[in-house]
Protein backbone atom coordinates (compact mmCIF):
# COMPACT_ATOMS: atom_id res chain seq x y z
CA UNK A 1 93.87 131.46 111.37
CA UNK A 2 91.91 131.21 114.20
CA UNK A 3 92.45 128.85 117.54
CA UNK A 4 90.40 125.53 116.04
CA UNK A 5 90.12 122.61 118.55
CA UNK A 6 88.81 119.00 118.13
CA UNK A 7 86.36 118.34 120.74
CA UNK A 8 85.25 114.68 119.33
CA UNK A 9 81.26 113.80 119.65
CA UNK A 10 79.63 116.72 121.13
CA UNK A 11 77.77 115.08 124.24
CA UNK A 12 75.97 118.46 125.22
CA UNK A 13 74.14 120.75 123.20
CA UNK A 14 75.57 122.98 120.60
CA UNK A 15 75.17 126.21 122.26
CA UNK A 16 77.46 125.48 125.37
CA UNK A 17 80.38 126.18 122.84
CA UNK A 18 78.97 129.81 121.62
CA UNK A 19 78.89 131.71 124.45
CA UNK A 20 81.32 134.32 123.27
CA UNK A 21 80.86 138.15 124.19
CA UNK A 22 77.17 139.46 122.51
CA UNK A 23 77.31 143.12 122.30
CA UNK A 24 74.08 143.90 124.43
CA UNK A 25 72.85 146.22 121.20
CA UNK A 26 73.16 143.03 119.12
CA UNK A 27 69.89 142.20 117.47
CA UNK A 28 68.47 138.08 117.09
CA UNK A 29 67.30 136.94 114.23
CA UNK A 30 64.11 135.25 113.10
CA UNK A 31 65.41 131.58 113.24
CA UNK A 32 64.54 128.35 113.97
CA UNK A 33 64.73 127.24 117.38
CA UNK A 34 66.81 124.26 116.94
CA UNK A 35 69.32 122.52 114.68
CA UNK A 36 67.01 120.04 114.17
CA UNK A 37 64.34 122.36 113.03
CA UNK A 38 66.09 124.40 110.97
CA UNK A 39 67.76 121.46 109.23
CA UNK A 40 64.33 120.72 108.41
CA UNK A 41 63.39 124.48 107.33
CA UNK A 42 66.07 124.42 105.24
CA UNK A 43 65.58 121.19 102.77
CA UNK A 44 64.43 123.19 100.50
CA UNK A 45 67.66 124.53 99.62
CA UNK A 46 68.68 121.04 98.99
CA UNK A 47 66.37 121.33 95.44
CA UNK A 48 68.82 123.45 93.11
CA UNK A 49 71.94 121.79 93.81
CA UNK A 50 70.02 118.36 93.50
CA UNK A 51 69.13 119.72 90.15
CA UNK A 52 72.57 120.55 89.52
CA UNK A 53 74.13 117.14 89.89
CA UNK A 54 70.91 115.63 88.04
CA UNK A 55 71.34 117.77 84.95
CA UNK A 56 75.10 117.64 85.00
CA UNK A 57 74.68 113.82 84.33
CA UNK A 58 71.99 114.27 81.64
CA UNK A 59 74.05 116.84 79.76
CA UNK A 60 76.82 115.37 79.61
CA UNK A 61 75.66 111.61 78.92
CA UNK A 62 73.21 113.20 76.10
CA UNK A 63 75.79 115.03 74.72
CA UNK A 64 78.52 112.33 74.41
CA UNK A 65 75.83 109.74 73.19
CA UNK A 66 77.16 107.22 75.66
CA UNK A 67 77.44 106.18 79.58
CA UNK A 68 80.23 107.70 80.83
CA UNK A 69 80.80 106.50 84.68
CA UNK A 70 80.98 103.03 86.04
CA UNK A 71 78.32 103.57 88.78
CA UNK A 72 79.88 101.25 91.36
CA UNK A 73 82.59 104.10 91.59
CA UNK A 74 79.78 106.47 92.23
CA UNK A 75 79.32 104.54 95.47
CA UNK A 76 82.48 104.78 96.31
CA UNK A 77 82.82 108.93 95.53
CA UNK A 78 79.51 108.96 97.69
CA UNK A 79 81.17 107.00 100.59
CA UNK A 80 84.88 108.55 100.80
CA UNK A 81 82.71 111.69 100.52
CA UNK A 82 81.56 111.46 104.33
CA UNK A 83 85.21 111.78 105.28
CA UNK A 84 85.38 115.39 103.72
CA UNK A 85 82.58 116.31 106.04
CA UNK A 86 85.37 117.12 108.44
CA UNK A 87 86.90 119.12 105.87
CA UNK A 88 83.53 120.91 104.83
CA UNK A 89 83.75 122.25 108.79
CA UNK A 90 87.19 123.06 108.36
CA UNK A 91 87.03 125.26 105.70
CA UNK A 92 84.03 126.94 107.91
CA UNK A 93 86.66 127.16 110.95
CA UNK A 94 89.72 128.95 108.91
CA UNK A 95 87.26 131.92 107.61
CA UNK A 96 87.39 132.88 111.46
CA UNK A 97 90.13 135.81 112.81
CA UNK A 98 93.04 134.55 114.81
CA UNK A 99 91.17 135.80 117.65
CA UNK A 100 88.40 133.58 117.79
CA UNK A 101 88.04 129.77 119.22
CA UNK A 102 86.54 127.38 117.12
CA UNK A 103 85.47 123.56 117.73
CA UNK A 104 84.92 120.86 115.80
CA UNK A 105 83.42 117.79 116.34
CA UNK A 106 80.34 115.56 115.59
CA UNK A 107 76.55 116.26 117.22
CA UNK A 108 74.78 113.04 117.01
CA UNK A 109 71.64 114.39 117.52
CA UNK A 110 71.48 115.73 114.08
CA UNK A 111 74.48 113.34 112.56
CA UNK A 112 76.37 116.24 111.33
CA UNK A 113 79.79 117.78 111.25
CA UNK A 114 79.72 120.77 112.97
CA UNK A 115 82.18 123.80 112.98
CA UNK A 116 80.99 126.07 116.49
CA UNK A 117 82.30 129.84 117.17
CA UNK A 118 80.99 132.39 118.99
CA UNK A 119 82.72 135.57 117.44
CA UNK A 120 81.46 138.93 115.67
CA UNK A 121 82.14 138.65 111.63
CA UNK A 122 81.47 141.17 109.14
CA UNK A 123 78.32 140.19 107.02
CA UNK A 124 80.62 139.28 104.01
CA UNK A 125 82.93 137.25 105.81
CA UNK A 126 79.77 135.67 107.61
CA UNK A 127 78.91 134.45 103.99
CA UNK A 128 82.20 133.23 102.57
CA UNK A 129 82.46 131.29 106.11
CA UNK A 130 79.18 129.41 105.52
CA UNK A 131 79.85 128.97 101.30
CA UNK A 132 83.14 128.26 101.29
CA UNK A 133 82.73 124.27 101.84
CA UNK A 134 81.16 124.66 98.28
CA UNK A 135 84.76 124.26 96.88
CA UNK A 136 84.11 120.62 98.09
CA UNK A 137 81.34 119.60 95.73
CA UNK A 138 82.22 122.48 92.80
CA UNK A 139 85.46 121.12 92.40
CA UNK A 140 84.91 117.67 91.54
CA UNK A 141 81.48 118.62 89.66
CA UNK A 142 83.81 120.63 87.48
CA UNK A 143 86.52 118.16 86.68
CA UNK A 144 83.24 116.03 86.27
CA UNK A 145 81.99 117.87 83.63
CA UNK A 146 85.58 118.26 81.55
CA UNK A 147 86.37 114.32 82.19
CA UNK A 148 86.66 112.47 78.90
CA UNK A 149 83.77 110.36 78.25
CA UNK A 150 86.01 107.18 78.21
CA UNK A 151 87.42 107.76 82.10
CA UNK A 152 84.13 106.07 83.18
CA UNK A 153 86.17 105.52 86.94
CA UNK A 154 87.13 108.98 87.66
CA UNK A 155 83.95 110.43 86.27
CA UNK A 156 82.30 107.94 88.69
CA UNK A 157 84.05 109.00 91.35
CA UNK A 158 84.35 112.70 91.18
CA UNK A 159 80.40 112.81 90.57
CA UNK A 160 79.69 110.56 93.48
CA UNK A 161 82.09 112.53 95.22
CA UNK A 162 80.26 115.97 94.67
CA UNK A 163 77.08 115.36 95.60
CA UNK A 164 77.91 115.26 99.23
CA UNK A 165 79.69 118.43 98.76
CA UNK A 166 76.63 120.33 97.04
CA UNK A 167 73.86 119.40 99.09
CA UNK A 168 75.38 118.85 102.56
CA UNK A 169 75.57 122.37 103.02
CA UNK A 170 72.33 122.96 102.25
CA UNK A 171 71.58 124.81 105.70
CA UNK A 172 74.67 127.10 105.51
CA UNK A 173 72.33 128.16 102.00
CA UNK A 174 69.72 128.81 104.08
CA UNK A 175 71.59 130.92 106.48
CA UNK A 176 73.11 133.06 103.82
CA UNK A 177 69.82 133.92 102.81
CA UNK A 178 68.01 134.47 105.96
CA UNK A 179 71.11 137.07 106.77
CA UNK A 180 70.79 138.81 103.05
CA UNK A 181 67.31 138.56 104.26
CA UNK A 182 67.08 140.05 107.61
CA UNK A 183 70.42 141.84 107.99
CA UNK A 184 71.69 145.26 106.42
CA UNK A 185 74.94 145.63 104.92
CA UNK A 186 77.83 146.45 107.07
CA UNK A 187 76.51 144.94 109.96
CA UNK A 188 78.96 141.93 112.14
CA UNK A 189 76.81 138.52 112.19
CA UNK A 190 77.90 136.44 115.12
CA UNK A 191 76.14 133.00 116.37
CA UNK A 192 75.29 133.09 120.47
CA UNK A 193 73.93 129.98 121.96
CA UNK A 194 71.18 128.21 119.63
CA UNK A 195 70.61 131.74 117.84
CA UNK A 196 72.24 134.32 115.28
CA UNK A 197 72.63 137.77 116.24
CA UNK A 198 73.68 140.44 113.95
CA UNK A 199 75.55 143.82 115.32
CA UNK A 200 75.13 147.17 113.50
């Protein structure tokens, strides 16, 4: 597990805490040039798991021939949701080796969670790091979907409760794919300042 450290609402700007040591042959990639703008250049990714949750409620309301979740508890999944955005960057932080630093906190400027390291990973572990907050919204989709009909409250919750975990990490998606995109296997991935570098 590696060295993870609450830092509280990030006053600065995200790249002051991933300045680790870049290999001088490490390469940049083609990235937005700011949170902001690549939270933007990633909604996109936001469409299939959308599509998840939507059909997930069709399917299983058209196949039981009745309503099954008391939507006020919906709400309330949704709400008590925001608290496991802290946990979403958690599970980002324990991927990490016991040799790198990693700091949590909350950037305003974007109103996001946000897990920051600045340490070499191989390109796998790169991409369990960034899906592994998944569990958070594939979990309660699935006990969701095997809910009997008649526990309208749970079945409420737990799909209120996954839809934060599904689409918030919509821009770790669009990471993954811009390293399956621009990387080559074997290669380390590590994030430096604003950018993402990847080490042969």
């Amino acid at each position: 597990m590696p060295d993870i450290k609450w830092i509280g609402i990030v006053d600065g700007e995200i790249s002051e805490y991933q300045k680790g040591n870049l290999d001088p042959k490490a390469k940049k990639m083609k990235m937005p040039a700011t949170m902001q703008k690549m939270m933007t250049a990633a909604l996109p990714f936001a469409v299939i798991p959308f599509l998840l949750i939507f059909f997930s409620m069709f399917f299983k309301t058209f196949f039981v021939k009745q309503v099954v979740v008391n939507p006020v508890f919906i709400a309330i999944g949704f709400i008590l949701s925001f608290a496991g955005l802290f946990l979403h960057e958690l599970l980002h932080a324990i991927v990490y080796p016991k040799e790198a630093t990693v700091y949590i906190g909350f950037y305003p400027k974007a109103f996001a969670a946000v897990a920051l390291a600045s340490y070499p990973v191989k390109r796998g572990r790169f991409i369990l790091m960034s899906l592994l907050p998944l569990l958070l919204g594939i979990a309660p989709l699935i006990i969701f979907w095997f809910s009997p009909a008649e526990f309208k409250t749970w079945n409420g919750f737990w799909f209120g409760f996954s839809i934060m975990g599904l689409i918030s990490p919509y821009p770790d998606y669009y990471s993954v794919y811009q390293v399956l995109k621009q990387t080559p296997g074997g290669c380390r991935i590590q994030f430096w300042g604003d950018d993402i570098y990847w080490i042969k």
